[in-house]
N, C-alpha and C. Protein backbone atom coordinates (compact mmCIF):
# COMPACT_ATOMS: atom_id res chain seq x y z
N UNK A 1 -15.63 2.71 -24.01
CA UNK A 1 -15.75 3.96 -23.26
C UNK A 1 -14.36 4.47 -22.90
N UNK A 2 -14.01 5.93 -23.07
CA UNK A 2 -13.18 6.67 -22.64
C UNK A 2 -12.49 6.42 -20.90
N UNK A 3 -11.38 5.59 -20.92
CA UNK A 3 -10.92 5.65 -19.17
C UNK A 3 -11.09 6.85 -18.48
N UNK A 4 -10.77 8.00 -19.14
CA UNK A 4 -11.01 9.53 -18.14
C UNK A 4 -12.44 9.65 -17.72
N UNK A 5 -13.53 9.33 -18.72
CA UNK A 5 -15.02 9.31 -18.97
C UNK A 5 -15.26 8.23 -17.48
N UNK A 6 -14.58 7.10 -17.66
CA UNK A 6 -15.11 5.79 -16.62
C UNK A 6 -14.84 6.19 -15.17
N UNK A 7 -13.22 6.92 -15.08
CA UNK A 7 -12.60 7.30 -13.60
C UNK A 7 -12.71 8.69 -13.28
N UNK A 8 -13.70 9.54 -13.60
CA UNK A 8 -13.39 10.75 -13.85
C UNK A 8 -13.17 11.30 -12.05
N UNK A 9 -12.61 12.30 -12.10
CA UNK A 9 -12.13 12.88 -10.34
C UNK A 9 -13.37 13.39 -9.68
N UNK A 10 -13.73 12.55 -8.43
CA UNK A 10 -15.08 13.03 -8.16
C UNK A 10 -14.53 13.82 -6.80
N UNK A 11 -15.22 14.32 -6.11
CA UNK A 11 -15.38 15.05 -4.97
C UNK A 11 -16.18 14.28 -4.23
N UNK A 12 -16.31 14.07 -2.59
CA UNK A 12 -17.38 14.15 -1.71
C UNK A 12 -17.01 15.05 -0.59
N UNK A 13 -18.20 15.21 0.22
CA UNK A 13 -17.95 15.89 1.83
C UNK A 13 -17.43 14.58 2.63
N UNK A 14 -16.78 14.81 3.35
CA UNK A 14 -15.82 13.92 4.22
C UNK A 14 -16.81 12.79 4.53
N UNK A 15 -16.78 11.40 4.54
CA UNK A 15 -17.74 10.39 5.00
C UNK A 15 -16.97 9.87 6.27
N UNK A 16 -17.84 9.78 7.19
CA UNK A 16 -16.93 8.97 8.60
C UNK A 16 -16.80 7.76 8.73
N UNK A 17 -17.16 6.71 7.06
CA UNK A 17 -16.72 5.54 7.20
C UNK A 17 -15.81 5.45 6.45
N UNK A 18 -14.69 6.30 6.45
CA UNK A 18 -13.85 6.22 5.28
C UNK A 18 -12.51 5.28 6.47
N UNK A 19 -12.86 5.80 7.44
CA UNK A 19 -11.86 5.11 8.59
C UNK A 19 -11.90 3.95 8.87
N UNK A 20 -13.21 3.40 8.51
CA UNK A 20 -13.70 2.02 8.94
C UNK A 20 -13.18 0.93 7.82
N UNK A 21 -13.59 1.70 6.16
CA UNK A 21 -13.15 1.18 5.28
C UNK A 21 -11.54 0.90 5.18
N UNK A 22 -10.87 2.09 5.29
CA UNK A 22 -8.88 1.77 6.24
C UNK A 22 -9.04 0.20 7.02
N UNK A 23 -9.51 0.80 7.97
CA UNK A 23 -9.52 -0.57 8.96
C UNK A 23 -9.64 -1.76 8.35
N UNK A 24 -10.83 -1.98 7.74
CA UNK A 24 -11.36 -3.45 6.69
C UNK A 24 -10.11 -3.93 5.82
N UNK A 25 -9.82 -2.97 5.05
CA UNK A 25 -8.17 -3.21 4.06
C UNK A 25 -7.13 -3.48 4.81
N UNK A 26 -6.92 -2.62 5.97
CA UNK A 26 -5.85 -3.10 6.45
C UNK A 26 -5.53 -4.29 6.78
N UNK A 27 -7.04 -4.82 7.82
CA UNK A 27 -7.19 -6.62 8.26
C UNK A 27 -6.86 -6.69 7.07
N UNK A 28 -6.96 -6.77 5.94
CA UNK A 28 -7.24 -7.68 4.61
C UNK A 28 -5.85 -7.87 3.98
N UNK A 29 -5.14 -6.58 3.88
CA UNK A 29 -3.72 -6.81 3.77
C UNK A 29 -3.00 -7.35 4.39
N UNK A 30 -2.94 -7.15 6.27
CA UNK A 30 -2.26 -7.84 7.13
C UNK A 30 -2.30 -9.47 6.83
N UNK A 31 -3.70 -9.79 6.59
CA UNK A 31 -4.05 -11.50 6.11
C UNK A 31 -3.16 -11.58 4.88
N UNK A 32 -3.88 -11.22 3.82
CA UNK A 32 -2.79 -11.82 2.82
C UNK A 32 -1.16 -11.25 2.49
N UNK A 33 -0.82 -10.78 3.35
CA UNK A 33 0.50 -10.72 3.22
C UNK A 33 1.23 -11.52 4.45
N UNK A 34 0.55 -10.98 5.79
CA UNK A 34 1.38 -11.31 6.49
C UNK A 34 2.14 -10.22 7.55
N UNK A 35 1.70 -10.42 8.74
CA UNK A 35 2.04 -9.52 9.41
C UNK A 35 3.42 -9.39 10.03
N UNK A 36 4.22 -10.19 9.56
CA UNK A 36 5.75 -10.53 10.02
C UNK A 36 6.64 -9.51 8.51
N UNK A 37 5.53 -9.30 7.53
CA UNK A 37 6.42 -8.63 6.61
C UNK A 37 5.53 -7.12 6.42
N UNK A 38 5.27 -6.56 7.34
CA UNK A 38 4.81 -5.70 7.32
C UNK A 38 5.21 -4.71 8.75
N UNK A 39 5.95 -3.10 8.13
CA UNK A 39 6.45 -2.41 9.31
C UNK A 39 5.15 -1.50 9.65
N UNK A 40 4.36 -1.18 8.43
CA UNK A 40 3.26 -0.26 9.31
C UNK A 40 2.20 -0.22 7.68
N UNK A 41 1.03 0.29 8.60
CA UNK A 41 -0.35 0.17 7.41
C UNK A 41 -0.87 1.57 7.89
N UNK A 42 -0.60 2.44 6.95
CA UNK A 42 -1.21 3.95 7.26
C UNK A 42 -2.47 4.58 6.14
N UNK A 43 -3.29 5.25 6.85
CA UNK A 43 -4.10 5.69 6.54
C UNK A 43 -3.79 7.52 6.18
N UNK A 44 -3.79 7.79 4.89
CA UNK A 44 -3.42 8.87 4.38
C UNK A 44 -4.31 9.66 3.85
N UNK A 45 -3.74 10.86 2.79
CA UNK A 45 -4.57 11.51 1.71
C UNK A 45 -5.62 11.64 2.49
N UNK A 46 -7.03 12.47 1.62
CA UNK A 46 -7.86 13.39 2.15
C UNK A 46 -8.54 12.99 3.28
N UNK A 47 -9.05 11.39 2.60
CA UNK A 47 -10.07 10.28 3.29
C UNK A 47 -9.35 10.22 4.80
N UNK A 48 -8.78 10.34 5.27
CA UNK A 48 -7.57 10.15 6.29
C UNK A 48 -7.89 11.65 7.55
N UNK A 49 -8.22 13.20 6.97
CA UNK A 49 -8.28 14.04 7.10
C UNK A 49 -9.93 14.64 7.62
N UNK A 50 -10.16 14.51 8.94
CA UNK A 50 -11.74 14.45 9.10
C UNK A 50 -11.86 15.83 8.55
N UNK A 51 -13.25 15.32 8.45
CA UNK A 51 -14.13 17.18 7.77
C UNK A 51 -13.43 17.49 6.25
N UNK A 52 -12.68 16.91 5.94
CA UNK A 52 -12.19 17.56 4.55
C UNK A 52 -12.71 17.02 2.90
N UNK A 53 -13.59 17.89 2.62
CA UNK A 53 -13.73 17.27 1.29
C UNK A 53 -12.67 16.44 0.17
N UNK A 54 -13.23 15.07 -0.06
CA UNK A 54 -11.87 14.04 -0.58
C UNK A 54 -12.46 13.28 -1.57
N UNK A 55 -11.72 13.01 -2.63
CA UNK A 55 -11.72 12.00 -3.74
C UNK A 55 -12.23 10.41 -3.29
N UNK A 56 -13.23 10.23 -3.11
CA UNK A 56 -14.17 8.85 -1.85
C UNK A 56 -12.93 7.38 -2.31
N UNK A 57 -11.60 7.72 -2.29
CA UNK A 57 -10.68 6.80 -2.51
C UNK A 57 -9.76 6.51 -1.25
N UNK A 58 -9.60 5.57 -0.67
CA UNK A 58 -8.97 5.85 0.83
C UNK A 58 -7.30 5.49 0.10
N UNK A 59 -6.25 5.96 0.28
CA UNK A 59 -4.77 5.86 0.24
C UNK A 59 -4.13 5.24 1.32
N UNK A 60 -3.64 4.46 1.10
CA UNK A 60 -2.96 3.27 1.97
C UNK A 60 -1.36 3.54 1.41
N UNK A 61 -0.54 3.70 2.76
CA UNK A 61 0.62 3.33 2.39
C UNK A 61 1.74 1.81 3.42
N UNK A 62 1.71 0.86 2.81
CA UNK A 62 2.31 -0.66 3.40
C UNK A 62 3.26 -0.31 3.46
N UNK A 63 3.77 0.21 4.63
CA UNK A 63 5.16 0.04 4.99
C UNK A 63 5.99 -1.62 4.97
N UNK A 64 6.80 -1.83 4.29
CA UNK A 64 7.63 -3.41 5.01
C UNK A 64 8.75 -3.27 5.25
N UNK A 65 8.96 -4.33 5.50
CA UNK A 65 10.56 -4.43 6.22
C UNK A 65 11.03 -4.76 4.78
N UNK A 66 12.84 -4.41 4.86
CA UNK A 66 13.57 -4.51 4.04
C UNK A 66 13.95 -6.34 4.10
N UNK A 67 13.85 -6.57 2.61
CA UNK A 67 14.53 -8.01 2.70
C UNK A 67 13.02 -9.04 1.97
N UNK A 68 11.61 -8.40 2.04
CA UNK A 68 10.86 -8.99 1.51
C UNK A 68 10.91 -9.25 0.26
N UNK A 69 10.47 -10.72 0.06
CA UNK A 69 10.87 -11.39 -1.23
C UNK A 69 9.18 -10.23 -2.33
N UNK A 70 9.83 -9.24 -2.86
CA UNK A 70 8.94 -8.71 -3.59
C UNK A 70 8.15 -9.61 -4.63
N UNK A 71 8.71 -10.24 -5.23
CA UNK A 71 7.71 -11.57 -5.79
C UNK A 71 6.61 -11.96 -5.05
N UNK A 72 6.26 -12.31 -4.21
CA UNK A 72 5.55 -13.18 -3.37
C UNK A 72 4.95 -11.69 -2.99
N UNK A 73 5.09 -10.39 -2.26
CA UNK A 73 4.91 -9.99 -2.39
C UNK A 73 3.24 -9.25 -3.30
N UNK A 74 3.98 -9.38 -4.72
CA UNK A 74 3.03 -9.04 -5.92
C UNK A 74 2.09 -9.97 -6.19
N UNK A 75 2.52 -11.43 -5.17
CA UNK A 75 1.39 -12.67 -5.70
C UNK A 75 0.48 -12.67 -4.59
N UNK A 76 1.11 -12.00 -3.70
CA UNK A 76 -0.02 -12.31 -2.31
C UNK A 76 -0.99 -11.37 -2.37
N UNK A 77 -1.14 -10.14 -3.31
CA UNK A 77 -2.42 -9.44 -3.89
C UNK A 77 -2.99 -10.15 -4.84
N UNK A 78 -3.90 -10.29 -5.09
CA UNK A 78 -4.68 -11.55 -5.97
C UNK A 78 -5.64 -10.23 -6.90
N UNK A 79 -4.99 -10.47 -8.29
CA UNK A 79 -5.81 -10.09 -9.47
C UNK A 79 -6.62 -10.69 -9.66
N UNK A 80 -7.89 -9.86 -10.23
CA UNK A 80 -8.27 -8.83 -10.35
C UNK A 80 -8.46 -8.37 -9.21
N UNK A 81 -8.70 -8.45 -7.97
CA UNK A 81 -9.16 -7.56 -7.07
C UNK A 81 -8.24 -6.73 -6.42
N UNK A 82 -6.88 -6.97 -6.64
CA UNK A 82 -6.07 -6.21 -6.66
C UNK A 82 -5.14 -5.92 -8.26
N UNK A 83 -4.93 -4.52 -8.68
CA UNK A 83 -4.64 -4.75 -10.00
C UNK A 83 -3.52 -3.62 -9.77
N UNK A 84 -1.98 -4.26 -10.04
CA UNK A 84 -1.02 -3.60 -10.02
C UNK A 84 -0.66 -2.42 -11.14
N UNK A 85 -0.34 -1.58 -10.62
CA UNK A 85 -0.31 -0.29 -11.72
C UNK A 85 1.21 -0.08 -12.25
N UNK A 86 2.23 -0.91 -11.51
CA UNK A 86 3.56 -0.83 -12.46
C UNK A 86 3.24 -2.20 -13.52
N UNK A 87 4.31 -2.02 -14.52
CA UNK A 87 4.24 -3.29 -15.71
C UNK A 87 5.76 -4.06 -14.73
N UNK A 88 6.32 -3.85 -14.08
CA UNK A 88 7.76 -4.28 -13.83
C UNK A 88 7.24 -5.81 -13.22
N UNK A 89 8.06 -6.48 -14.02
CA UNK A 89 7.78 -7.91 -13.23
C UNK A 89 8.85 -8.64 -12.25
N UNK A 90 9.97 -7.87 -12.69
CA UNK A 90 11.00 -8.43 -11.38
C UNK A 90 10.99 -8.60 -10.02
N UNK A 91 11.27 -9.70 -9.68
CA UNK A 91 11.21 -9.66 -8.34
C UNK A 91 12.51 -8.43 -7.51
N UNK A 92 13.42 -8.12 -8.46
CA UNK A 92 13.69 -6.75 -7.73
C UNK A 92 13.13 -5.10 -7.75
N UNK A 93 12.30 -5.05 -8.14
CA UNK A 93 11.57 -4.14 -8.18
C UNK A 93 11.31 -3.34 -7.14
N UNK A 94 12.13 -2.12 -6.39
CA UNK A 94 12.34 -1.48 -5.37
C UNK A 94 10.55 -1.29 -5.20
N UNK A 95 10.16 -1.05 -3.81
CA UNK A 95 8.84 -1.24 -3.34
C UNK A 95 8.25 0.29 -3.63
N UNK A 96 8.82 1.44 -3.32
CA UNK A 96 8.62 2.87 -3.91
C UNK A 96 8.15 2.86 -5.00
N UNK A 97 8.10 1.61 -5.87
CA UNK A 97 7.93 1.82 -7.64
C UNK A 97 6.57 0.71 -7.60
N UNK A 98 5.93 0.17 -6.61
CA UNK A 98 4.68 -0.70 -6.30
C UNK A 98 3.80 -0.02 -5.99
N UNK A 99 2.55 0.03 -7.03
CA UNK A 99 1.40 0.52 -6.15
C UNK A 99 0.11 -0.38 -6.84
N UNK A 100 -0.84 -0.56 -5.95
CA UNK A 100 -2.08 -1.16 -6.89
C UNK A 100 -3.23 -0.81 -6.30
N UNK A 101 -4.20 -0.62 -7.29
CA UNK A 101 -5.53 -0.05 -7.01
C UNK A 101 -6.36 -1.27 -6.91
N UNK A 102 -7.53 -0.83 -5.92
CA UNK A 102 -8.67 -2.13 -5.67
C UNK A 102 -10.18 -1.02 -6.09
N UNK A 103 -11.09 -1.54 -6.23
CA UNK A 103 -12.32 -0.83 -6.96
C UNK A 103 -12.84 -0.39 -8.07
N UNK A 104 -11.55 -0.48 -8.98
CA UNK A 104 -11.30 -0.11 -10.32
C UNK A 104 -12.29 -1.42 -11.46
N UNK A 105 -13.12 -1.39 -11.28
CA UNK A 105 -14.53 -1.95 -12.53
C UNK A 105 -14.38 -1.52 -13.81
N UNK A 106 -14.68 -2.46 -14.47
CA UNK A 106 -15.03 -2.34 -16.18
C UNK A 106 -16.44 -1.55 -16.03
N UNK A 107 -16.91 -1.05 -15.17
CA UNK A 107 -18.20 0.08 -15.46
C UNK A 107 -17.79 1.37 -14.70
N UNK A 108 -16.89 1.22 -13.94
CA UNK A 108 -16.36 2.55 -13.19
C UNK A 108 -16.07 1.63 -11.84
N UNK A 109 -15.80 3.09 -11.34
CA UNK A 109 -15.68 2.74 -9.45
C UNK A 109 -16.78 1.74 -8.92
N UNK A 110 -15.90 0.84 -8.01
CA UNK A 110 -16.73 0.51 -7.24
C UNK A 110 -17.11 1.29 -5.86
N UNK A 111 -17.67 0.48 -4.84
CA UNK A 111 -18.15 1.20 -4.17
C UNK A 111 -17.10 1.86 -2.75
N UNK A 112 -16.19 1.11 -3.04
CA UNK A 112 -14.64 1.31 -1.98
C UNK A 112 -13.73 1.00 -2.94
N UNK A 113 -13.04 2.14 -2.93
CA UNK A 113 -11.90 2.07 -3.57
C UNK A 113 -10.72 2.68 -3.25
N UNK A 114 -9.81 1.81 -3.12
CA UNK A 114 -8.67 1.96 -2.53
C UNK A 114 -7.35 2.18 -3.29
N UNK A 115 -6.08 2.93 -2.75
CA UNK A 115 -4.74 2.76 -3.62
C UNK A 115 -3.87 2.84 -2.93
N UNK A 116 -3.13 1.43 -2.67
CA UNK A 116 -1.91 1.30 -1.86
C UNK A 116 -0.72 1.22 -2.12
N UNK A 117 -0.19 1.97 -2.09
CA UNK A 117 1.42 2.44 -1.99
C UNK A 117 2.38 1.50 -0.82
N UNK A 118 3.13 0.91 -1.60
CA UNK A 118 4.32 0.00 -1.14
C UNK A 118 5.76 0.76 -1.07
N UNK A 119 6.26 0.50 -0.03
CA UNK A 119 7.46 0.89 0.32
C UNK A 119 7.94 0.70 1.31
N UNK A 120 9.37 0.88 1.89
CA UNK A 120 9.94 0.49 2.99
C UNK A 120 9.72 1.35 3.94
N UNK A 121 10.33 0.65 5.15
CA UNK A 121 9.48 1.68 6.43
C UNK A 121 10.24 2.93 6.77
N UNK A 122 9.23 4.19 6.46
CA UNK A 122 10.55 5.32 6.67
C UNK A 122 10.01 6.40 7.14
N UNK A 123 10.20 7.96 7.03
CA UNK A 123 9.14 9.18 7.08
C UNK A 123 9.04 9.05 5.88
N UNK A 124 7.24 9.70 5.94
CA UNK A 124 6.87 9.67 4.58
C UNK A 124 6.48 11.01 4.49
N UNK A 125 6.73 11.98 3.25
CA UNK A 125 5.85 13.30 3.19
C UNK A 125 4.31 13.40 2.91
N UNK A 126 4.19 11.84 2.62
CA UNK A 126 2.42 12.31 2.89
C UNK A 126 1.85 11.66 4.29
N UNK A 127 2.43 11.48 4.64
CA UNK A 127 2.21 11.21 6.57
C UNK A 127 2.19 13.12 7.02
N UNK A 128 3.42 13.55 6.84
CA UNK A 128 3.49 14.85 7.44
C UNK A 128 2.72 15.66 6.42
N UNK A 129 1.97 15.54 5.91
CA UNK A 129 1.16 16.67 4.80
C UNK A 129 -0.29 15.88 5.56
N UNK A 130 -0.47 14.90 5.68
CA UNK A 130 -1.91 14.75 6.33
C UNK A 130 -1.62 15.21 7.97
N UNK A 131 -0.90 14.57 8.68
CA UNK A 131 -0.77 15.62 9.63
C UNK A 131 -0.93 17.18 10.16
N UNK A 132 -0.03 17.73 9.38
CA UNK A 132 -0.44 19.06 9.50
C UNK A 132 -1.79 19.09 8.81
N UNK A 133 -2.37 18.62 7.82
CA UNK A 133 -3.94 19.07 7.74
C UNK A 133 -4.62 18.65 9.08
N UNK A 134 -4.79 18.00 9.56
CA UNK A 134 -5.38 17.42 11.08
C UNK A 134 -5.36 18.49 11.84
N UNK A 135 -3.81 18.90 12.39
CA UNK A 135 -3.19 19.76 13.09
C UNK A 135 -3.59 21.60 12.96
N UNK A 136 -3.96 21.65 11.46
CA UNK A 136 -4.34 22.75 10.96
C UNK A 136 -5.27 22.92 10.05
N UNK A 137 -6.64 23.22 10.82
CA UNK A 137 -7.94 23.14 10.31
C UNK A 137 -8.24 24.13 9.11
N UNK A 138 -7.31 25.38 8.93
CA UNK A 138 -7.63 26.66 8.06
C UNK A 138 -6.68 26.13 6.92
N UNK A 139 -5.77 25.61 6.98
CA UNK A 139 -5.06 24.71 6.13
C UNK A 139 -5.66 23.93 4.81
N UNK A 140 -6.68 23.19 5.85
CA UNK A 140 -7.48 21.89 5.23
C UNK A 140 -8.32 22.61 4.12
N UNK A 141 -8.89 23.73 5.28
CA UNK A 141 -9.70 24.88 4.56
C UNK A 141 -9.36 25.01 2.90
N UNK A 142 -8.10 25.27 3.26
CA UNK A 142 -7.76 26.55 1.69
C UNK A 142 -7.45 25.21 1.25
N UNK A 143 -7.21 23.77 1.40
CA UNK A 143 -6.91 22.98 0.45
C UNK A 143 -8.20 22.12 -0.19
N UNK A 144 -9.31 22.09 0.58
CA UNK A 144 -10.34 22.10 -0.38
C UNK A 144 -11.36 23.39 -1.51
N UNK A 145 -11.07 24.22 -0.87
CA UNK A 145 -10.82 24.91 -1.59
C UNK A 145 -10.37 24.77 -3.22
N UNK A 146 -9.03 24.89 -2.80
CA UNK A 146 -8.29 24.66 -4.18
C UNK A 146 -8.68 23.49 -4.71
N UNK A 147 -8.89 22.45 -4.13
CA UNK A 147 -9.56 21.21 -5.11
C UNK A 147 -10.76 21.32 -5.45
N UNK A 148 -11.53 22.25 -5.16
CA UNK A 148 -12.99 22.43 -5.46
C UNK A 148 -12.49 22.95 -6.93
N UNK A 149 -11.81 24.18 -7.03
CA UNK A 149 -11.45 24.99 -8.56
C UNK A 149 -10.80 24.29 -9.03
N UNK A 150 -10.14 23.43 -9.04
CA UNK A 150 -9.12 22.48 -9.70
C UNK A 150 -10.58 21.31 -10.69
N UNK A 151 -11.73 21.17 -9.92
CA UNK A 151 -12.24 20.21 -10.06
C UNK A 151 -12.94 20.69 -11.91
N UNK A 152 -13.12 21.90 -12.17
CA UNK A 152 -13.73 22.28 -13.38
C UNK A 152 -13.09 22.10 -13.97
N UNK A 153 -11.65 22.33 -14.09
CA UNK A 153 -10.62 22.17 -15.10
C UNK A 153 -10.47 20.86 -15.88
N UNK A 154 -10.23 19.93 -14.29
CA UNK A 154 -9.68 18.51 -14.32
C UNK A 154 -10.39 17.71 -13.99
N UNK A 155 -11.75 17.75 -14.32
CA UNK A 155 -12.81 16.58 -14.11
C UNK A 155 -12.25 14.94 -14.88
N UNK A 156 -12.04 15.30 -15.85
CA UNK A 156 -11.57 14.27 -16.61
C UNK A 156 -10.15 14.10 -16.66
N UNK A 157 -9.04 15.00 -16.06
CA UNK A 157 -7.70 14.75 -16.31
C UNK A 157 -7.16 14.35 -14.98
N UNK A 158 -7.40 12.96 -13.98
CA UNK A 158 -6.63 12.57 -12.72
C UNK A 158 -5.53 13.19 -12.72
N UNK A 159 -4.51 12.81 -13.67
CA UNK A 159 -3.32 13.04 -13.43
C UNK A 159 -3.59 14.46 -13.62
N UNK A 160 -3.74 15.47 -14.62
CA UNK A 160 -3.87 17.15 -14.01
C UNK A 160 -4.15 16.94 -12.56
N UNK A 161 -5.15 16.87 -12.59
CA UNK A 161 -5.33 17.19 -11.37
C UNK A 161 -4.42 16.85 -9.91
N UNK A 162 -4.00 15.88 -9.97
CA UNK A 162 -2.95 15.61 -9.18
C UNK A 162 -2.03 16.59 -8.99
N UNK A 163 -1.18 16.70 -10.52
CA UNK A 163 0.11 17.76 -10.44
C UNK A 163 -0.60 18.98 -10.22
N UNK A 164 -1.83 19.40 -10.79
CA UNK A 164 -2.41 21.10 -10.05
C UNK A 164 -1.93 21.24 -8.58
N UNK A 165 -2.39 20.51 -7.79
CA UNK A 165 -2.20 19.77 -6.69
C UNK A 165 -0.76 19.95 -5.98
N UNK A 166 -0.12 20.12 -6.83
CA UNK A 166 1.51 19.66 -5.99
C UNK A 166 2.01 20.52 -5.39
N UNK A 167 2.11 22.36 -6.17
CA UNK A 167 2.49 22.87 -5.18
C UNK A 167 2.53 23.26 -3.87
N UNK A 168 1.00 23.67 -4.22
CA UNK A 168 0.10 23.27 -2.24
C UNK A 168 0.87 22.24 -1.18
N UNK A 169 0.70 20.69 -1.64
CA UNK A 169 1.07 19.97 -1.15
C UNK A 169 2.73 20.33 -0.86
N UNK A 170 3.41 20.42 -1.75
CA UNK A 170 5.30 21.17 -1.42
C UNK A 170 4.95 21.84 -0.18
N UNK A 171 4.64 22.83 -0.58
CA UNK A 171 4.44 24.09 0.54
C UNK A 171 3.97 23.75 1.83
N UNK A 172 2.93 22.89 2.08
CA UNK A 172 2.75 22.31 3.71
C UNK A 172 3.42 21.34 4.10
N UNK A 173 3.64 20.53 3.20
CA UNK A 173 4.70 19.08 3.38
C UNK A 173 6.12 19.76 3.91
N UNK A 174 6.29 20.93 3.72
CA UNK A 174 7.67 21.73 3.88
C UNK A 174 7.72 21.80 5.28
N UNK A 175 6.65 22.84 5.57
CA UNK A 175 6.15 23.59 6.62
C UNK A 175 6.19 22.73 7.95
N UNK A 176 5.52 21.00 7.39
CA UNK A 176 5.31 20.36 8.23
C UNK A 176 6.15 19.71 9.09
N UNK A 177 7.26 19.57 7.72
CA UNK A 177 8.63 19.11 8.25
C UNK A 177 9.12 19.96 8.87
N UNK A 178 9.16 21.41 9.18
CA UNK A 178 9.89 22.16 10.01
C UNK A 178 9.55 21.77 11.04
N UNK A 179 7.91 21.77 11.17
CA UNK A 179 7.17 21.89 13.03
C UNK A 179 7.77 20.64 13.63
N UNK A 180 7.88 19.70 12.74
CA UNK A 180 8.57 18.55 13.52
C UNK A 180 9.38 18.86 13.88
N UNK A 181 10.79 19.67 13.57
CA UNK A 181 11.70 19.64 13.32
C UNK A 181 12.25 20.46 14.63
N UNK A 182 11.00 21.60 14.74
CA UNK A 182 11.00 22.62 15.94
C UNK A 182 10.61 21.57 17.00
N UNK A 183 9.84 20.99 16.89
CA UNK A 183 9.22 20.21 17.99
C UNK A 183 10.19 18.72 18.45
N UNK A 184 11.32 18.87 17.74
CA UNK A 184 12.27 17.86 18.63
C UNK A 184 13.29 18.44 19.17
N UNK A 185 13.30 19.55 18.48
CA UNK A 185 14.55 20.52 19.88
C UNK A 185 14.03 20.70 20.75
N UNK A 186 12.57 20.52 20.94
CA UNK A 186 12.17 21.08 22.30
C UNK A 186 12.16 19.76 23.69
């Protein structure tokens, strides 16, 4: 079977256990990694964003501290149930370039499915792009929206669909960074 055919980009209306499911991963990461190498466990992307129609995938980003032995790291996710999406096997492998998906089945999605993004602890622009969606409900609006029309195009193309995706995301991720920006001179 065709991978686009197996993962194709689905839509739902916002589910209110998408927060709960965060929560469950997070315990689960904190355990097998270790909470001494971990600066923060955030809950992002749509699933993250109440009321907003989202891809039923929750986005995790593992903040750590600098200095973690990235090896150990990549072993303390346990394949298959965690399945790393870089090929890089070095243990220097900057953490920005780590990500791995959980839910991903030889028949499709499972029933929680997750994708966590590794990196060091910093601002992130998709912290301030889910923010301002929170912050700005007409926002959220016009951005499901646009993923609703995006969805005919790019049923089968994730990655289209993603980059369709980007300028939107530029444009409030921008925006968002200003309000912060206004909001510490004050």
């Amino acid at each position: 079977m065709d991978i686009k055919t197996l993962f194709p980009v689905i839509l739902r209306a916002y589910d209110p256990a998408w927060p709960q499911w965060f929560a469950e991963e997070k315990a689960r990461l904190e355990q097998l990694i270790g909470g001494e190498h971990i600066a923060r466990i955030s809950h992002y992307g749509s699933t993250a964003v109440p009321g907003l129609l989202a891809k039923p995938t929750v986005d995790i980003l593992l903040e750590i501290h600098p200095g973690i032995d990235m090896g150990k790291l990549k072993t303390a996710l346990p394949h298959p149930e965690y399945i790393r999406m870089t090929d890089e096997d070095r243990a220097d492998v900057p953490p920005e370039r780590l990500m791995f998906v959980k839910g991903y089945t030889e028949r499709g999605f499972a029933e929680k499915v997750y994708h966590i993004h590794v990196r060091y602890a910093g601002e992130w622009d998709e912290l301030l792009f889910r923010d301002y969606l929170i912050a700005y409900p007409e926002t959220a609006a016009e951005y499901a929206a646009l993923k609703r029309s995006l969805l005919v195009k790019f049923e089968y193309d994730r990655d289209g669909y993603t980059a369709a995706k980007g300028a939107f995301i530029r444009e409030y991720t921008a925006r968002a960074r200003q309000v912060n920006k206004e909001r510490k001179k004050q």
